[in-house]
PDB file of N, CA and C in Angstrom:
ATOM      1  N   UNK A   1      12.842 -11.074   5.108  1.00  0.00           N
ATOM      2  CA  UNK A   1      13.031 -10.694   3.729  1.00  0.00           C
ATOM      3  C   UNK A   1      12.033  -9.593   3.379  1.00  0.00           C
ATOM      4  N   UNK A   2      12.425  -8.621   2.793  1.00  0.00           N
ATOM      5  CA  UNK A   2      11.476  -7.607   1.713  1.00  0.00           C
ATOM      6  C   UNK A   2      10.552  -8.066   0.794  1.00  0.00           C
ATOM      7  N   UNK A   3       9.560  -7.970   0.804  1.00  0.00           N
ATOM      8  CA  UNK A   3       8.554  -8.391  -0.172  1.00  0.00           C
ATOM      9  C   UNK A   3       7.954  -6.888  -0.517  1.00  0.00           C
ATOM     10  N   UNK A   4       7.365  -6.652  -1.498  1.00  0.00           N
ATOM     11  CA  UNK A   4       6.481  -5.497  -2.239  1.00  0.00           C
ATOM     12  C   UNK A   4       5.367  -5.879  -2.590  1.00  0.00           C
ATOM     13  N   UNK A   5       5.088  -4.944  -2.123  1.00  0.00           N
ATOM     14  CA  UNK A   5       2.883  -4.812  -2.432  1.00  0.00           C
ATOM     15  C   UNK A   5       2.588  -3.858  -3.534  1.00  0.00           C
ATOM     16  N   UNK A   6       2.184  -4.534  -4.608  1.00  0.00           N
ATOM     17  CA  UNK A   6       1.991  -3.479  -5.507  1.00  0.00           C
ATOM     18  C   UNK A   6       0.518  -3.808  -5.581  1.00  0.00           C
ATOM     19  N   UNK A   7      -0.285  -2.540  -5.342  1.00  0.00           N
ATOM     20  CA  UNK A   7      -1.865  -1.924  -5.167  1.00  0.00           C
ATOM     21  C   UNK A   7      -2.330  -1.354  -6.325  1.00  0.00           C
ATOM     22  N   UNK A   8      -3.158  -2.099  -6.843  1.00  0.00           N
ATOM     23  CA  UNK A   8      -4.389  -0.962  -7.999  1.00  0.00           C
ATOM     24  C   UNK A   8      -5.143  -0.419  -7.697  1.00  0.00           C
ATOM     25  N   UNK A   9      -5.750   0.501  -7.635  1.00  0.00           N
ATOM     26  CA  UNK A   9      -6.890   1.090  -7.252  1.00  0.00           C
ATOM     27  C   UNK A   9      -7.938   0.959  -8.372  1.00  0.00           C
ATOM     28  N   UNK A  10      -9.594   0.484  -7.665  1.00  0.00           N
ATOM     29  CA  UNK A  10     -10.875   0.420  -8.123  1.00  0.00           C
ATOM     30  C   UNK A  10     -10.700   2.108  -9.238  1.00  0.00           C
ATOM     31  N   UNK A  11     -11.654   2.307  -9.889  1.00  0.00           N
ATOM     32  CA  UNK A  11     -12.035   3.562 -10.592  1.00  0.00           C
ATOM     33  C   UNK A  11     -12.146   4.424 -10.175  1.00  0.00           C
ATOM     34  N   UNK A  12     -12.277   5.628 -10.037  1.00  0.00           N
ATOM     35  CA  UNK A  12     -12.546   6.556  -8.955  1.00  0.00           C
ATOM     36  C   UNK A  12     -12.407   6.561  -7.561  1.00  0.00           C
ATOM     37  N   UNK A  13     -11.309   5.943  -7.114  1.00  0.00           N
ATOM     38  CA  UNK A  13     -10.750   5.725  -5.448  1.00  0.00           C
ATOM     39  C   UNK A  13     -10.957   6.510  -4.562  1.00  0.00           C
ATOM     40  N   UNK A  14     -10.886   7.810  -5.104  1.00  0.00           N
ATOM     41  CA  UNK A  14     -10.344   9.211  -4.126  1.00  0.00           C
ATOM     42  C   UNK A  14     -11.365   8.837  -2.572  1.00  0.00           C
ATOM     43  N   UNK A  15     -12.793   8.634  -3.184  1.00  0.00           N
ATOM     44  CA  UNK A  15     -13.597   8.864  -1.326  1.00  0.00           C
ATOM     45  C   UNK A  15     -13.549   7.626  -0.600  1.00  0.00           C
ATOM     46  N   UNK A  16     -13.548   6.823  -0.995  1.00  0.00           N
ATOM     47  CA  UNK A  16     -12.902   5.265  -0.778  1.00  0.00           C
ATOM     48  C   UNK A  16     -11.340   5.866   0.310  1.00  0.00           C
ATOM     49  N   UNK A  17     -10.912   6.011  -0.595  1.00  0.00           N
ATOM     50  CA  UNK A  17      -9.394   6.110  -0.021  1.00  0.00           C
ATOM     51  C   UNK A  17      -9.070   7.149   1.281  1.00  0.00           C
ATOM     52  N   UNK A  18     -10.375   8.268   0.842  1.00  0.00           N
ATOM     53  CA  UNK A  18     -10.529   9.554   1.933  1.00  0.00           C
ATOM     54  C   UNK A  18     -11.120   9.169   3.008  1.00  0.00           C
ATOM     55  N   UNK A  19     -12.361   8.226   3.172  1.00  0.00           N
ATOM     56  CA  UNK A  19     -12.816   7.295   4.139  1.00  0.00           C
ATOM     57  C   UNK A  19     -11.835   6.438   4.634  1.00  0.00           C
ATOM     58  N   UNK A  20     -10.735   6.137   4.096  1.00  0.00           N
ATOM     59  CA  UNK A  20     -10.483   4.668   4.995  1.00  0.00           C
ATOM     60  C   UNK A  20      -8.844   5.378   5.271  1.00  0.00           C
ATOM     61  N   UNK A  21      -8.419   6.194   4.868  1.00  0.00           N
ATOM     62  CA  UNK A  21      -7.416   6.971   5.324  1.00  0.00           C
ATOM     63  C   UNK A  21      -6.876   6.804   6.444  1.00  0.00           C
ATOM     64  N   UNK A  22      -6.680   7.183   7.744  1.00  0.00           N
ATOM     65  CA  UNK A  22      -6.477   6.978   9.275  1.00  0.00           C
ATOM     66  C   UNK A  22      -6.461   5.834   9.325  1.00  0.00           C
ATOM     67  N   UNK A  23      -7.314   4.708   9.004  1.00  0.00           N
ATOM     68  CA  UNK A  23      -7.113   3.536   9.790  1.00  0.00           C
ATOM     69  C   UNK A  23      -5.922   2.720   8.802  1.00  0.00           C
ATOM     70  N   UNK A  24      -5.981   3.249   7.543  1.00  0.00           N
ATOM     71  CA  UNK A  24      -4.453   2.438   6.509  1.00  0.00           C
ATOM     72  C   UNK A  24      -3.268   2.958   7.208  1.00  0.00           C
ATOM     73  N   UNK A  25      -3.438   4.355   7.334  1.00  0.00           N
ATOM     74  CA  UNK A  25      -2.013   5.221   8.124  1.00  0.00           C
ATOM     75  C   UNK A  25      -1.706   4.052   9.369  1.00  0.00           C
ATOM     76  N   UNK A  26      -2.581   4.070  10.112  1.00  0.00           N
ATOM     77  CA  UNK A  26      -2.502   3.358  11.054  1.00  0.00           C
ATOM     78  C   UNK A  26      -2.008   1.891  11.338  1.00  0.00           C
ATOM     79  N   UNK A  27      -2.358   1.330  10.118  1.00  0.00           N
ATOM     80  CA  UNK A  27      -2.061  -0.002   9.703  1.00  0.00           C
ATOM     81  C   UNK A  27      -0.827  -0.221   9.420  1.00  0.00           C
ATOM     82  N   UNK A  28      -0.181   0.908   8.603  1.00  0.00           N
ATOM     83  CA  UNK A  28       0.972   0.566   8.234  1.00  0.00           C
ATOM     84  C   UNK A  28       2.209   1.426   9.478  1.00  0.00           C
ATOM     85  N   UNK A  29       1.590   2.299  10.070  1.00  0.00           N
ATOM     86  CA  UNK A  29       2.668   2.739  11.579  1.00  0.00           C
ATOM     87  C   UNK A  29       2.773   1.740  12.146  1.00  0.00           C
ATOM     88  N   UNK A  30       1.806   0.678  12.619  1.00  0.00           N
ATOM     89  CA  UNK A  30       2.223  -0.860  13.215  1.00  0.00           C
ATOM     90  C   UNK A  30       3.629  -1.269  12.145  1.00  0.00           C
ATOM     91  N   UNK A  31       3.607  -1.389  10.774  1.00  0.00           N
ATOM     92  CA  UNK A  31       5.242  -1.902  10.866  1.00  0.00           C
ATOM     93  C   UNK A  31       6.466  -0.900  10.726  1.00  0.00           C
ATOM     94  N   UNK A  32       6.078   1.076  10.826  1.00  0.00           N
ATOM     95  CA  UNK A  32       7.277   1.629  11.297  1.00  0.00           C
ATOM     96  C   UNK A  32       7.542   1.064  12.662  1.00  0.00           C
ATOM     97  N   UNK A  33       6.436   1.137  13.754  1.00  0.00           N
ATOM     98  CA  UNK A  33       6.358   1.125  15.130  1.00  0.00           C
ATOM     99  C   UNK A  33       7.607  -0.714  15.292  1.00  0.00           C
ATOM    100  N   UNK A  34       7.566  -1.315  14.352  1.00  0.00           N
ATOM    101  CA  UNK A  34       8.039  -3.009  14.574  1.00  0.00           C
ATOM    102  C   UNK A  34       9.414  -2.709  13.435  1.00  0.00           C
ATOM    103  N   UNK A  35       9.956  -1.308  13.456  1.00  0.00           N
ATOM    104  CA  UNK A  35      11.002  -1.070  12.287  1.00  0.00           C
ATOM    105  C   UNK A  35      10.728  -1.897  10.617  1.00  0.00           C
ATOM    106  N   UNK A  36      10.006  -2.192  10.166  1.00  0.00           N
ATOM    107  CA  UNK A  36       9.787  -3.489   9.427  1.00  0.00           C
ATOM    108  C   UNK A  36       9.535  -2.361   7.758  1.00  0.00           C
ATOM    109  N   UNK A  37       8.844  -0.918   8.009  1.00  0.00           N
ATOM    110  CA  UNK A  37       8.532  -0.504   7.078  1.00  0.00           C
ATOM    111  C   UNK A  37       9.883  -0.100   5.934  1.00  0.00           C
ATOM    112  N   UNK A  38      10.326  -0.456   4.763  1.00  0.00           N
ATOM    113  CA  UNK A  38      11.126   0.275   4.029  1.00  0.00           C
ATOM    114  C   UNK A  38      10.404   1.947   3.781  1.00  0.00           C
ATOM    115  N   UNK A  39       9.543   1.483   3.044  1.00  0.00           N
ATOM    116  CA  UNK A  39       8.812   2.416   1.747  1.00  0.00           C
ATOM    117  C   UNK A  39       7.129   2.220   1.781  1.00  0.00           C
ATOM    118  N   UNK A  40       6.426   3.071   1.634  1.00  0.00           N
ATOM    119  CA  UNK A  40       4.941   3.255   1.561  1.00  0.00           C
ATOM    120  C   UNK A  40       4.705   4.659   0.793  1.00  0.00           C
ATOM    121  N   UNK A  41       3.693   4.507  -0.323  1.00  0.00           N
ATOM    122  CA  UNK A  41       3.236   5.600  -0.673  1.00  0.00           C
ATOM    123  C   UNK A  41       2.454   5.381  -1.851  1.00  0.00           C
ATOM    124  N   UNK A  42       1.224   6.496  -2.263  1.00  0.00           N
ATOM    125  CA  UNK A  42       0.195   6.576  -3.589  1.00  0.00           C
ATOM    126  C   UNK A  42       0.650   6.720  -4.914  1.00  0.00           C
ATOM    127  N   UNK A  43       0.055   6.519  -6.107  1.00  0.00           N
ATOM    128  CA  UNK A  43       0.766   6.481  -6.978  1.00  0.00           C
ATOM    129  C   UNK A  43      -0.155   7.883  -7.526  1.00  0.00           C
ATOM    130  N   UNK A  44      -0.023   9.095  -7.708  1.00  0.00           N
ATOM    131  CA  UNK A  44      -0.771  10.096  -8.018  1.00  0.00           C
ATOM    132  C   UNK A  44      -1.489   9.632  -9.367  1.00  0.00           C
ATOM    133  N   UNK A  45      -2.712  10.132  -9.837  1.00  0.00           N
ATOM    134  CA  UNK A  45      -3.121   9.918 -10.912  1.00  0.00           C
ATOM    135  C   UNK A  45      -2.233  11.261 -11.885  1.00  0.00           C
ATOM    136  N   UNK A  46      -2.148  11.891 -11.192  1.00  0.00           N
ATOM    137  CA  UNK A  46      -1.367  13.173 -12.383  1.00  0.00           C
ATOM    138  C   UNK A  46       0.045  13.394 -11.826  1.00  0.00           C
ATOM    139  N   UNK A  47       0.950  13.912 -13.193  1.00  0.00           N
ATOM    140  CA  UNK A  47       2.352  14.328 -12.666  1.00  0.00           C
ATOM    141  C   UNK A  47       2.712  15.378 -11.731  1.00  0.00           C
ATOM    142  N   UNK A  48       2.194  14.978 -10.602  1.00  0.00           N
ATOM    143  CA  UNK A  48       2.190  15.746  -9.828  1.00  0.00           C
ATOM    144  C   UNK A  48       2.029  15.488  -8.142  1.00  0.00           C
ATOM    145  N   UNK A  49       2.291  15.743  -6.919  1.00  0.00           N
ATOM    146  CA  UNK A  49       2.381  15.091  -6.054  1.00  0.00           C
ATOM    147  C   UNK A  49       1.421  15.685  -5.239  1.00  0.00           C
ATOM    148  N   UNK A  50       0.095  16.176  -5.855  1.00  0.00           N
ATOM    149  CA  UNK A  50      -1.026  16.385  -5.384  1.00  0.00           C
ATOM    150  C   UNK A  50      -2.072  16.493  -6.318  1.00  0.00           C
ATOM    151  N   UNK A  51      -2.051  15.476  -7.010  1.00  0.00           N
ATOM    152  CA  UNK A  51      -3.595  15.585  -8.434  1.00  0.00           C
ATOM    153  C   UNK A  51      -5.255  16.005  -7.786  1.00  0.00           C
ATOM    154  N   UNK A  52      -4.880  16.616  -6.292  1.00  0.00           N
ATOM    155  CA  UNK A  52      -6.375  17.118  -6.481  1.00  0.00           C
ATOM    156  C   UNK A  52      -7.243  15.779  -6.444  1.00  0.00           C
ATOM    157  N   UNK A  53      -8.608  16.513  -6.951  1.00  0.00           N
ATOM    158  CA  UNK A  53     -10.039  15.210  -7.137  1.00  0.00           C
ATOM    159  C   UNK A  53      -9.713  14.123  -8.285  1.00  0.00           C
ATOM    160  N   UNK A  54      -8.160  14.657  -9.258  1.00  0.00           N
ATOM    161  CA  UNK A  54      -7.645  12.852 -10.175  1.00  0.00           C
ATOM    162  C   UNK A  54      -7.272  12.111  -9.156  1.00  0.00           C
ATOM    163  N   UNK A  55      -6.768  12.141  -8.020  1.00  0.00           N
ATOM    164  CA  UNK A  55      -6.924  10.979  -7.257  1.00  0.00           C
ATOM    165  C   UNK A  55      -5.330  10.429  -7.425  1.00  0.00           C
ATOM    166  N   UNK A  56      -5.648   8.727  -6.968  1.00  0.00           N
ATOM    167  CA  UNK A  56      -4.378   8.051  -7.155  1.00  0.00           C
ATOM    168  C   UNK A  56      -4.883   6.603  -7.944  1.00  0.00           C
ATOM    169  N   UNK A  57      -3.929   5.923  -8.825  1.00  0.00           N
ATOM    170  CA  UNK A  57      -4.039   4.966  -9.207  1.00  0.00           C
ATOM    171  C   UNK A  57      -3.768   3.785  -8.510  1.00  0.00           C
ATOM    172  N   UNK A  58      -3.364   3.577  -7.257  1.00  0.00           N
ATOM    173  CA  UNK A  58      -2.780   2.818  -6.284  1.00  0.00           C
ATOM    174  C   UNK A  58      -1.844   3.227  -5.480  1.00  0.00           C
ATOM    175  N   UNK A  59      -0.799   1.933  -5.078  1.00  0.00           N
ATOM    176  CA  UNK A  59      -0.235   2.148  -3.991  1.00  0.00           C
ATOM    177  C   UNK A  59       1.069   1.260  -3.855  1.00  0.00           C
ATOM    178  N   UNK A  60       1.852   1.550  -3.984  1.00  0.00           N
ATOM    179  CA  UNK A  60       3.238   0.813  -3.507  1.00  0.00           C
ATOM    180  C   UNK A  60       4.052   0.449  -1.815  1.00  0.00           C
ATOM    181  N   UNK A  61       3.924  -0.486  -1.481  1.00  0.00           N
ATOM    182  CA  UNK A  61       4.977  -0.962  -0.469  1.00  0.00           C
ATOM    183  C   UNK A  61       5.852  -2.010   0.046  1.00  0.00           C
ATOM    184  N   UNK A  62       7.057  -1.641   0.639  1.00  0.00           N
ATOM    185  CA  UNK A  62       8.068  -2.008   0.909  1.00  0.00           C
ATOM    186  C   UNK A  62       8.329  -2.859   2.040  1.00  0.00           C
ATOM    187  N   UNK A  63       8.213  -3.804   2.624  1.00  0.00           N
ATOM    188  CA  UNK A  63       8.175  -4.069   4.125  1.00  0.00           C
ATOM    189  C   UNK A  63       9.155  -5.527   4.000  1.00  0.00           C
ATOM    190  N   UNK A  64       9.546  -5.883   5.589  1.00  0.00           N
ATOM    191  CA  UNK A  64      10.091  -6.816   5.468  1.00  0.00           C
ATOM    192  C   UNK A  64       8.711  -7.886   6.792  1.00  0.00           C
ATOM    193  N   UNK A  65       8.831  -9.153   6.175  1.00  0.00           N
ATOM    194  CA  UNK A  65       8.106  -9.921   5.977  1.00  0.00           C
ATOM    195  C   UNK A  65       8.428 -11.156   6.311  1.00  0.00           C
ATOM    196  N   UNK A  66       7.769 -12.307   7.235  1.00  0.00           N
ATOM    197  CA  UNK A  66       8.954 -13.672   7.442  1.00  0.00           C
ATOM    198  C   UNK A  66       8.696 -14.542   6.409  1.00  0.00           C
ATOM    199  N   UNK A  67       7.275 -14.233   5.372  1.00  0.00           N
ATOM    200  CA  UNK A  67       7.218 -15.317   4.527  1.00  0.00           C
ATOM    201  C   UNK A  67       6.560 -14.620   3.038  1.00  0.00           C
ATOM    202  N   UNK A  68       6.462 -15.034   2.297  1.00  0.00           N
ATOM    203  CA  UNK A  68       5.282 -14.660   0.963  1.00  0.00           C
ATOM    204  C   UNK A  68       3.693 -14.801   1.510  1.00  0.00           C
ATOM    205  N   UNK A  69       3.673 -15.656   2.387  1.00  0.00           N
ATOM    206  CA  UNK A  69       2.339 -16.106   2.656  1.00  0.00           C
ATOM    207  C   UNK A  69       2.095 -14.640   3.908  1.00  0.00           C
ATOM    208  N   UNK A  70       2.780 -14.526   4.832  1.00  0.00           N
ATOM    209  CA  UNK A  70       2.703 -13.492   5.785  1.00  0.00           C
ATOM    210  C   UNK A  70       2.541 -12.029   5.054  1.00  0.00           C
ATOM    211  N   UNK A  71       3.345 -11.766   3.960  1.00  0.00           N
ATOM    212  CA  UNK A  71       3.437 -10.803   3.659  1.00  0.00           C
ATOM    213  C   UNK A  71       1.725 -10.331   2.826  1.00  0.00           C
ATOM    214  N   UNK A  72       1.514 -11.225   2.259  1.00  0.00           N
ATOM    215  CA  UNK A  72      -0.078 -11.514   1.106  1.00  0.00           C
ATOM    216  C   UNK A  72      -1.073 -11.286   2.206  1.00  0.00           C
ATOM    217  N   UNK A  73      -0.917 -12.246   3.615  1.00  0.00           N
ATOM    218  CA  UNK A  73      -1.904 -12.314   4.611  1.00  0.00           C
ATOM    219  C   UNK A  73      -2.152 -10.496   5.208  1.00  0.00           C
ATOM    220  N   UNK A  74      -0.712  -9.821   4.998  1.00  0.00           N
ATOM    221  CA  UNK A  74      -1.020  -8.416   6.018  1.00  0.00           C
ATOM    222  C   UNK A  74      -1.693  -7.907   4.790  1.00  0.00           C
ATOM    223  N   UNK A  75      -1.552  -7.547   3.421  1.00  0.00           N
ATOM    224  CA  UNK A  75      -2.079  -6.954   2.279  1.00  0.00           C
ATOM    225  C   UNK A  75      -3.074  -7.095   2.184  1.00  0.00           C
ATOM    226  N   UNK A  76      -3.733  -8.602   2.747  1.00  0.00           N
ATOM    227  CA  UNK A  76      -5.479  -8.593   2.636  1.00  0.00           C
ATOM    228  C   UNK A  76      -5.907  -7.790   3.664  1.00  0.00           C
ATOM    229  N   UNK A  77      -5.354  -7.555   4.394  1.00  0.00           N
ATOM    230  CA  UNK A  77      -6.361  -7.318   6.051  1.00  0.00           C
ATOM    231  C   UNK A  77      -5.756  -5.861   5.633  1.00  0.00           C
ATOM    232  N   UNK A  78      -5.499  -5.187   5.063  1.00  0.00           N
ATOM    233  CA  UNK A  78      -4.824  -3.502   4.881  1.00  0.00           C
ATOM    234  C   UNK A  78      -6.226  -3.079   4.502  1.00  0.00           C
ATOM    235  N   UNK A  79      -6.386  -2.159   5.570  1.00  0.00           N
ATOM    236  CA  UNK A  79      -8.065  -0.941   5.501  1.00  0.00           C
ATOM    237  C   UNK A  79      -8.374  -0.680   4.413  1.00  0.00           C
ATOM    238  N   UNK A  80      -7.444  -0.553   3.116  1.00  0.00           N
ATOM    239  CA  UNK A  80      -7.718  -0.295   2.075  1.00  0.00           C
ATOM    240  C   UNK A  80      -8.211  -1.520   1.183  1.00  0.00           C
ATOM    241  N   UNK A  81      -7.462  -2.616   1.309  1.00  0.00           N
ATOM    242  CA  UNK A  81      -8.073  -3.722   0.637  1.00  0.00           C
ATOM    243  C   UNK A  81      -9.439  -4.078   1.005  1.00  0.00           C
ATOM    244  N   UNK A  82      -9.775  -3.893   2.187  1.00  0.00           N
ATOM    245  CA  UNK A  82     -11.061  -4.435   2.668  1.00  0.00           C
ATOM    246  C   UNK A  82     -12.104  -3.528   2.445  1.00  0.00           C
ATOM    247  N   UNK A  83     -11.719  -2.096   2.665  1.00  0.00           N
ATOM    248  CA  UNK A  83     -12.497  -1.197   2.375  1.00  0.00           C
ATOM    249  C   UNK A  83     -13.080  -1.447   0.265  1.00  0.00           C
ATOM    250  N   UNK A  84     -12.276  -2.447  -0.190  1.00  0.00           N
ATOM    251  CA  UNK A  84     -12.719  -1.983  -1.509  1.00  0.00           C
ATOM    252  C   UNK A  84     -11.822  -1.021  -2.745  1.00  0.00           C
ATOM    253  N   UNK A  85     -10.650  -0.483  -1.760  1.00  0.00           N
ATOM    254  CA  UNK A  85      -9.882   0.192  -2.842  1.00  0.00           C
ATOM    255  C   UNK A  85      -9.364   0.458  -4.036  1.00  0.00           C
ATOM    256  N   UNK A  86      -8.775  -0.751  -3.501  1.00  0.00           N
ATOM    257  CA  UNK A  86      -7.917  -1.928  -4.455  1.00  0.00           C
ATOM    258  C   UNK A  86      -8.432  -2.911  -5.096  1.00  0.00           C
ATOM    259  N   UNK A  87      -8.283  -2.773  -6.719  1.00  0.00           N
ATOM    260  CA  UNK A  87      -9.252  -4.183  -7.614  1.00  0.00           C
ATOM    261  C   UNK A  87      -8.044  -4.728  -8.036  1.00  0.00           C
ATOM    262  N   UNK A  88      -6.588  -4.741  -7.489  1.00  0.00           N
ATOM    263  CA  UNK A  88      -5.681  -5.840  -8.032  1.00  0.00           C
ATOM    264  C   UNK A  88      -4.378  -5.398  -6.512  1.00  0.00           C
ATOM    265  N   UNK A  89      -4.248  -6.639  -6.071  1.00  0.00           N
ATOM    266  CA  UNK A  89      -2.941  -6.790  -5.332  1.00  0.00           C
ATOM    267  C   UNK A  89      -2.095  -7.740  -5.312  1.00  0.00           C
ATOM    268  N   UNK A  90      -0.854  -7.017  -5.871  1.00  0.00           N
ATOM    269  CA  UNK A  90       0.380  -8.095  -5.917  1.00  0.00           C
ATOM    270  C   UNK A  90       1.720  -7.843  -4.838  1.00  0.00           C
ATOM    271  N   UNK A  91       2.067  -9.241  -4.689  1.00  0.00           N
ATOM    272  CA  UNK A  91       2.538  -9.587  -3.143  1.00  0.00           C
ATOM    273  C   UNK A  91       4.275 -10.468  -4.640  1.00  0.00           C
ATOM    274  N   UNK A  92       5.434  -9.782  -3.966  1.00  0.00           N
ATOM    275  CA  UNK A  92       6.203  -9.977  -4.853  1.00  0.00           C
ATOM    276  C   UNK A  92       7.678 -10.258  -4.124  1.00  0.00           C
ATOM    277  N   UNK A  93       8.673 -11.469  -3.496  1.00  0.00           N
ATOM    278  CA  UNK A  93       9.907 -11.058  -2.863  1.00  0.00           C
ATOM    279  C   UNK A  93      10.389  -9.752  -3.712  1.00  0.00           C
ATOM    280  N   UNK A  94      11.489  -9.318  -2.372  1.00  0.00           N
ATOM    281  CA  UNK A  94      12.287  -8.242  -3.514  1.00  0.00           C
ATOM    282  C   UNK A  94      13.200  -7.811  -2.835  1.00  0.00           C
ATOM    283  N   UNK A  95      14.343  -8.246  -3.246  1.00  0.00           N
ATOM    284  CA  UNK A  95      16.193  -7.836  -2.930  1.00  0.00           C
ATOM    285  C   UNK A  95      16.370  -6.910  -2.865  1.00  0.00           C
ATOM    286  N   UNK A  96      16.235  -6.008  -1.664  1.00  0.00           N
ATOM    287  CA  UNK A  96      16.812  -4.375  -2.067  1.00  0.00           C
ATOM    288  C   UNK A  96      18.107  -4.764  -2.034  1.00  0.00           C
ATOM    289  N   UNK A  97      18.868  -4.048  -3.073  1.00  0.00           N
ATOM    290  CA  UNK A  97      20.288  -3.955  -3.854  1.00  0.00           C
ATOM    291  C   UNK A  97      21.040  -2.430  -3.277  1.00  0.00           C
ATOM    292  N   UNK A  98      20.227  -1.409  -3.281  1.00  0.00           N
ATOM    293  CA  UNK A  98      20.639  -0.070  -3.360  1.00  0.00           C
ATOM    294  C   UNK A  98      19.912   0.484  -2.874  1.00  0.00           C
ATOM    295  N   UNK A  99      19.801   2.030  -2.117  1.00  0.00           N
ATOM    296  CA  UNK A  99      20.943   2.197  -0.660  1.00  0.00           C
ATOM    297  C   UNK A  99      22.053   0.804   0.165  1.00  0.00           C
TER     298      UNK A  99
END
């Protein structure tokens, strides 16, 4: 099943996020590499799909998952959670309907 990770980001994320960069990429190619990834990506702080030093407010993703508990367990151990990124993560089923 699909579950969604919806990510907040701490205050000022950007060097946080610039430090731990490669090893999140990395984290989450383990579930393209296992087909498992839908969707991954930042939530820009500005309307725009490069805000520069505003940074990002978090992070959204898509994955499929064998449980709620599995899905919560990979979100803690994500480079970014541990690194500190993130001051709120929510772990949510979710029916993709469309495509």
């Amino acid at each position: 099943m699909y579950y969604v990770i919806i990510c907040e980001d701490v205050e000022n994320s950007l060097p946080l996020r610039q430090q731990t960069r490669d090893a999140h990429l990395a984290y989450l190619r383990e579930l393209v590499d296992q087909g498992r990834l839908k969707a991954a990506g930042p939530n820009p702080a500005l309307d725009t799909e490069d805000p520069g030093d505003a940074g990002f407010t978090g992070s959204l993703i898509i994955a499929d998952f064998d449980s709620l508990q599995a899905a919560s367990a990979w979100a803690d151990a994500d480079p970014y959670a541990t690194a500190g990124v993130f001051r709120k993560v929510t772990v949510k089923p979710y029916k993709l309907v469309l495509p």
